[in-house]
C-alpha atoms as a PDB file:
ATOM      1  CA  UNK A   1      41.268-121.188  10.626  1.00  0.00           C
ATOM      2  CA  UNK A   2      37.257-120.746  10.896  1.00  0.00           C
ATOM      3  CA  UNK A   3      36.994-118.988   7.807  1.00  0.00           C
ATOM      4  CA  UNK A   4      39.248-121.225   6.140  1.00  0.00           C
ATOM      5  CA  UNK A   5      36.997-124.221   7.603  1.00  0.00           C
ATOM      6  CA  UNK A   6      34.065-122.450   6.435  1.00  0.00           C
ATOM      7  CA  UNK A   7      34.977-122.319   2.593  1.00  0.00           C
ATOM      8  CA  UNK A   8      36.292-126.196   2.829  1.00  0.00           C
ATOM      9  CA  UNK A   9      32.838-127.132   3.589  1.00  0.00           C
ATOM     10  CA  UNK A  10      31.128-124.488   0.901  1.00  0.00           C
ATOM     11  CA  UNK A  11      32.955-126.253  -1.744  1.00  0.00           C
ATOM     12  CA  UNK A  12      32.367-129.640   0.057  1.00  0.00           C
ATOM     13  CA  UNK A  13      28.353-128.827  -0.265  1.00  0.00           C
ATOM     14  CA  UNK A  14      29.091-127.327  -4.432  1.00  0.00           C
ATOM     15  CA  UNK A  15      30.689-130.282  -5.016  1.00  0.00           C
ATOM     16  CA  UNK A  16      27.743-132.458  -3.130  1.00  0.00           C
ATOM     17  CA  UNK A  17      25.072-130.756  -4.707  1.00  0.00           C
ATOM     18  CA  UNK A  18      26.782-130.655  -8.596  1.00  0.00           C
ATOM     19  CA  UNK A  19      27.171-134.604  -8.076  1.00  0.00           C
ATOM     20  CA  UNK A  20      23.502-134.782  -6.968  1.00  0.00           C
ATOM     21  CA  UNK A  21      23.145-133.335 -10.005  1.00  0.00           C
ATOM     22  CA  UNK A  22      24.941-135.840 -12.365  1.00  0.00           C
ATOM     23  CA  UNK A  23      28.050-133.453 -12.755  1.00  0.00           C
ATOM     24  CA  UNK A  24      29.945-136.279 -10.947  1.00  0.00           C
ATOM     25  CA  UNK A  25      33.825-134.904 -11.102  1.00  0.00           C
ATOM     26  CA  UNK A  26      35.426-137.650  -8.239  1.00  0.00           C
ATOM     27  CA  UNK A  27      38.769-136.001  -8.239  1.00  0.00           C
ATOM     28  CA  UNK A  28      37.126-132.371  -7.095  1.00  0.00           C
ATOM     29  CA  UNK A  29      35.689-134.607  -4.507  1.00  0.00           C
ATOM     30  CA  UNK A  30      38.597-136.362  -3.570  1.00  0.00           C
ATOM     31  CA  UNK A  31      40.774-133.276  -2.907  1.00  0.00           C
ATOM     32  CA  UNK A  32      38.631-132.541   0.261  1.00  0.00           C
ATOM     33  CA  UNK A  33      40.315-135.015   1.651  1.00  0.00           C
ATOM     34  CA  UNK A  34      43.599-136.453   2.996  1.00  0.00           C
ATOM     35  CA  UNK A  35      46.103-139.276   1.725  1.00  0.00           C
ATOM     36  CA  UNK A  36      44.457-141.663   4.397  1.00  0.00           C
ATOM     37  CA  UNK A  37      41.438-140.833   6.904  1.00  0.00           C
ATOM     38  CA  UNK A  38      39.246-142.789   9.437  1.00  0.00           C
ATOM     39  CA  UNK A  39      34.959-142.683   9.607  1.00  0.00           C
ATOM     40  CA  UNK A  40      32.938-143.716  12.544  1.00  0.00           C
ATOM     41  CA  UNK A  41      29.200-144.290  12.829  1.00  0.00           C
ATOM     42  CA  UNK A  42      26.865-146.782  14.575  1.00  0.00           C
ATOM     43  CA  UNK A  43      28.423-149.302  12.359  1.00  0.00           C
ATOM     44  CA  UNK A  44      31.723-149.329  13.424  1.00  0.00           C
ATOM     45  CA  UNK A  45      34.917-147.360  12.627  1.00  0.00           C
ATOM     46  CA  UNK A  46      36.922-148.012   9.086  1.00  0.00           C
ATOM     47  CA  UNK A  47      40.084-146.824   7.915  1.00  0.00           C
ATOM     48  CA  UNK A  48      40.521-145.661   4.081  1.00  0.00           C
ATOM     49  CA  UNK A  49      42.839-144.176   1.588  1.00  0.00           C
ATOM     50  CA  UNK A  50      42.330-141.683  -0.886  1.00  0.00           C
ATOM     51  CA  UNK A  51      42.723-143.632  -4.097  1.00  0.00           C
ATOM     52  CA  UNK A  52      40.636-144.830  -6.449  1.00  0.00           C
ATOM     53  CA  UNK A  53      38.572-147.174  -5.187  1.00  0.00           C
ATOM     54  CA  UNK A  54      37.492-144.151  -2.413  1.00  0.00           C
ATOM     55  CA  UNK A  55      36.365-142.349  -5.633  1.00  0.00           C
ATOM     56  CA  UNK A  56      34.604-145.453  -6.927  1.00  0.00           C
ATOM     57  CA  UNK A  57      32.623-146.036  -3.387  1.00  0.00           C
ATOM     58  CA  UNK A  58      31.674-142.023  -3.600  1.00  0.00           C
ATOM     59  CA  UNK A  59      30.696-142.292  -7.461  1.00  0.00           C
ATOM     60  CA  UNK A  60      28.229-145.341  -5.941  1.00  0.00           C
ATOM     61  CA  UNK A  61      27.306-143.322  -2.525  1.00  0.00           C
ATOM     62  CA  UNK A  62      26.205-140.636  -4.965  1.00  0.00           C
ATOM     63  CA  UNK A  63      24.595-142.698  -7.428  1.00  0.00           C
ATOM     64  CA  UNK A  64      22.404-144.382  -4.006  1.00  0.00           C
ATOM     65  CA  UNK A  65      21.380-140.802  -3.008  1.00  0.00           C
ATOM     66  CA  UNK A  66      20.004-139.610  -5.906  1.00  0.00           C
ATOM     67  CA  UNK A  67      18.118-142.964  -6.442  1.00  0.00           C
ATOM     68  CA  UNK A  68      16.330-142.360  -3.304  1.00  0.00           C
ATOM     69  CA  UNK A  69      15.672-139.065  -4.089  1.00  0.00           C
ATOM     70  CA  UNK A  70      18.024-136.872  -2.431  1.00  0.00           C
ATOM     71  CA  UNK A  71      17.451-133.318  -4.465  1.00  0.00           C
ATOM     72  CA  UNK A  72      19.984-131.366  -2.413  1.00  0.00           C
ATOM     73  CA  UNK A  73      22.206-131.228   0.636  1.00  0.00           C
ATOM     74  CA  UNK A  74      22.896-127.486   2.327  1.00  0.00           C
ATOM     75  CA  UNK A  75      25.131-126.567   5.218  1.00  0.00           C
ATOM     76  CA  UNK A  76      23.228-125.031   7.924  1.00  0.00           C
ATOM     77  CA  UNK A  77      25.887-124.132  10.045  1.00  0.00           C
ATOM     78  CA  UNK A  78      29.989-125.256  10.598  1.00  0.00           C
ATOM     79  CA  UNK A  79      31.593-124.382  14.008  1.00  0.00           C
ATOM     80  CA  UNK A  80      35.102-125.451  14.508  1.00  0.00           C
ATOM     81  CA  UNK A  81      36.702-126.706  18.182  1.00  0.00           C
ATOM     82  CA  UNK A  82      39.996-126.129  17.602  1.00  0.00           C
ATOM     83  CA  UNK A  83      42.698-129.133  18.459  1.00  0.00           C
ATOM     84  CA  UNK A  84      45.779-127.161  17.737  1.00  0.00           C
ATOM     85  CA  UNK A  85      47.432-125.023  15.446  1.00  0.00           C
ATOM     86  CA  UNK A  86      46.829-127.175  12.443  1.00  0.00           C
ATOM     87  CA  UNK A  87      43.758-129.254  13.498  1.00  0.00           C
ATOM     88  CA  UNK A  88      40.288-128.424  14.137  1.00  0.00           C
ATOM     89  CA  UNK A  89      36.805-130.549  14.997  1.00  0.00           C
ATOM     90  CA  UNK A  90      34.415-129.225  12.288  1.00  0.00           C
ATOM     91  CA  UNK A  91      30.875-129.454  13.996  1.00  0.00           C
ATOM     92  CA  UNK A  92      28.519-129.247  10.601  1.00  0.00           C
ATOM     93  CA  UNK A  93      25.521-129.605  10.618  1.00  0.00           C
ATOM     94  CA  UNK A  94      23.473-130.528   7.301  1.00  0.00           C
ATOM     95  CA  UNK A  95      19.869-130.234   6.131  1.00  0.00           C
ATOM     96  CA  UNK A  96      19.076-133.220   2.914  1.00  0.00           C
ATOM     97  CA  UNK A  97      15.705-132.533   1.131  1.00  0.00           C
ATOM     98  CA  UNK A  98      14.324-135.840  -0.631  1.00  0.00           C
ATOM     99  CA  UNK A  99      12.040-135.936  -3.577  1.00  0.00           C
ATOM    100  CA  UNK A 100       8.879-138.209  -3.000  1.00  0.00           C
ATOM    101  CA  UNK A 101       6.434-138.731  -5.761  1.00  0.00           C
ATOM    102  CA  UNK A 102       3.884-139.718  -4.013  1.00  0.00           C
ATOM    103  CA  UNK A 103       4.181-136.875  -1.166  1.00  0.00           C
ATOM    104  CA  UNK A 104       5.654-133.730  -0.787  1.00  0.00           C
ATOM    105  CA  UNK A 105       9.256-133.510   0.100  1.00  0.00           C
ATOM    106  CA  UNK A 106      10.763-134.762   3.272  1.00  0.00           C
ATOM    107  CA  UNK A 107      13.683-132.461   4.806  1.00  0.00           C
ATOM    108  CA  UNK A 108      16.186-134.302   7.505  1.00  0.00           C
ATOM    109  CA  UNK A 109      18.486-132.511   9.762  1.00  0.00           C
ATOM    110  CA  UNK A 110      21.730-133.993  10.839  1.00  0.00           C
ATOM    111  CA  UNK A 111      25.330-133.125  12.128  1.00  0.00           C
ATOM    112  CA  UNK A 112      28.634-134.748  11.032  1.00  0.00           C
ATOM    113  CA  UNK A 113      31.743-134.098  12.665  1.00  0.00           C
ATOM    114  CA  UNK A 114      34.476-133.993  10.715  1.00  0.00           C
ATOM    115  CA  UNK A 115      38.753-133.827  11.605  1.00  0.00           C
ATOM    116  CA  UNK A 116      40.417-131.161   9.366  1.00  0.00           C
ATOM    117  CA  UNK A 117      44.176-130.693   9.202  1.00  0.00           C
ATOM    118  CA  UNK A 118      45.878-127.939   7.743  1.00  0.00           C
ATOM    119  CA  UNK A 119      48.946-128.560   6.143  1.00  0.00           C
ATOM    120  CA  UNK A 120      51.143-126.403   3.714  1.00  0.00           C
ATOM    121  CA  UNK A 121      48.467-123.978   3.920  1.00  0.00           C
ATOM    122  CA  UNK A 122      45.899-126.469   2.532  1.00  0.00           C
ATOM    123  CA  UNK A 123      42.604-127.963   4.466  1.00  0.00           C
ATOM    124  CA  UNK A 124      41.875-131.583   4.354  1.00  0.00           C
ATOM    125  CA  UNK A 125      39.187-133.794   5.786  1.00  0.00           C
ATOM    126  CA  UNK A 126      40.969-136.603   7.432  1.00  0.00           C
ATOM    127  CA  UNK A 127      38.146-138.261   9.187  1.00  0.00           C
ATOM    128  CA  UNK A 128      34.816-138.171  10.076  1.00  0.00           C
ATOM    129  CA  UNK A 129      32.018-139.198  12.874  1.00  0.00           C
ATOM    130  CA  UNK A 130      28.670-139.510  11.812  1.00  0.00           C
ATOM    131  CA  UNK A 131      25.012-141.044  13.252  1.00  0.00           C
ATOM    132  CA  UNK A 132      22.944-143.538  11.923  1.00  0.00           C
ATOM    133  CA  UNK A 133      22.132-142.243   8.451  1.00  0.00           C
ATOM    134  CA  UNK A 134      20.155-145.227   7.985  1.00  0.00           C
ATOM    135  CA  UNK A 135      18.065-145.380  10.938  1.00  0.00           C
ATOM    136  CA  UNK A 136      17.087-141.533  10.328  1.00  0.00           C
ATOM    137  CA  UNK A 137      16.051-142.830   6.174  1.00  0.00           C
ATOM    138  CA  UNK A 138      14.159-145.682   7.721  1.00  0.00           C
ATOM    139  CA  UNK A 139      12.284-143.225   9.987  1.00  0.00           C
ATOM    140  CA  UNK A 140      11.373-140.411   7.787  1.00  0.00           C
ATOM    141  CA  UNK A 141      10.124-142.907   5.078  1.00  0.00           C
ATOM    142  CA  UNK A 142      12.914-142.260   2.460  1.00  0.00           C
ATOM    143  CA  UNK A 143      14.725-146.326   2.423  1.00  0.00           C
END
């Protein structure tokens, strides 16, 4: 299941960067992910379905990244803590490089933690636990 974990999030960061890029396609995006799914951070925990107003919120979270200069996102490492059979904890952790015009660019480490099923032979993202994007924006000067 590693390996298969492994290429989720490899097209997960293609998709990511190609969208940073303007090469938006919201249904590629999309199929990372399962009929319904749940998100927690420091500002609470929300429940969602994959329709399309999920598409139209990541069409918008893209557009916000690339207006404060986000010029790329890249997988550092994934390590998956197996549930089950058919569910894992994906441990990734992420490195976003900003643009600045008036200084060089800023790099920001983080880790997300995503829940993957496996069903039918197929690897979706069902939910997701994240830290306080913001608060790490605020403090490296990006937002």
């Amino acid at each position: 299941m590693e390996t298969s974990i492994k290429k989720l999030f490899d097209r997960y960061e293609r998709f990511f960067n190609r969208s940073l890029g303007g090469d938006m396609n919201m249904d590629e995006v999309a199929s990372l992910y399962a009929s319904e799914f749940i998100a927690a951070s420091p500002a609470g925990v929300m429940t969602g379905k994959n329709d399309a107003q999920f598409k139209h919120v990541m069409e918008q979270g893209y557009a916000h990244y690339r207006a404060i200069g986000t010029k790329g996102m890249r997988i550092r490492n994934v390590h998956c803590s197996p549930i089950d059979e058919r569910h894992c904890l994906a441990h990734v952790a992420w490195t976003a490089t900003y643009r600045r015009a008036d200084k060089a660019d800023v790099t920001i480490n983080f880790d997300v933690h995503y829940l993957v099923q496996e069903r039918e032979g197929d690897l979706k993202i069902f939910g997701w636990v994240s830290g306080d994007e913001q608060a790490l924006l605020k403090q490296h000067g990006i937002i």
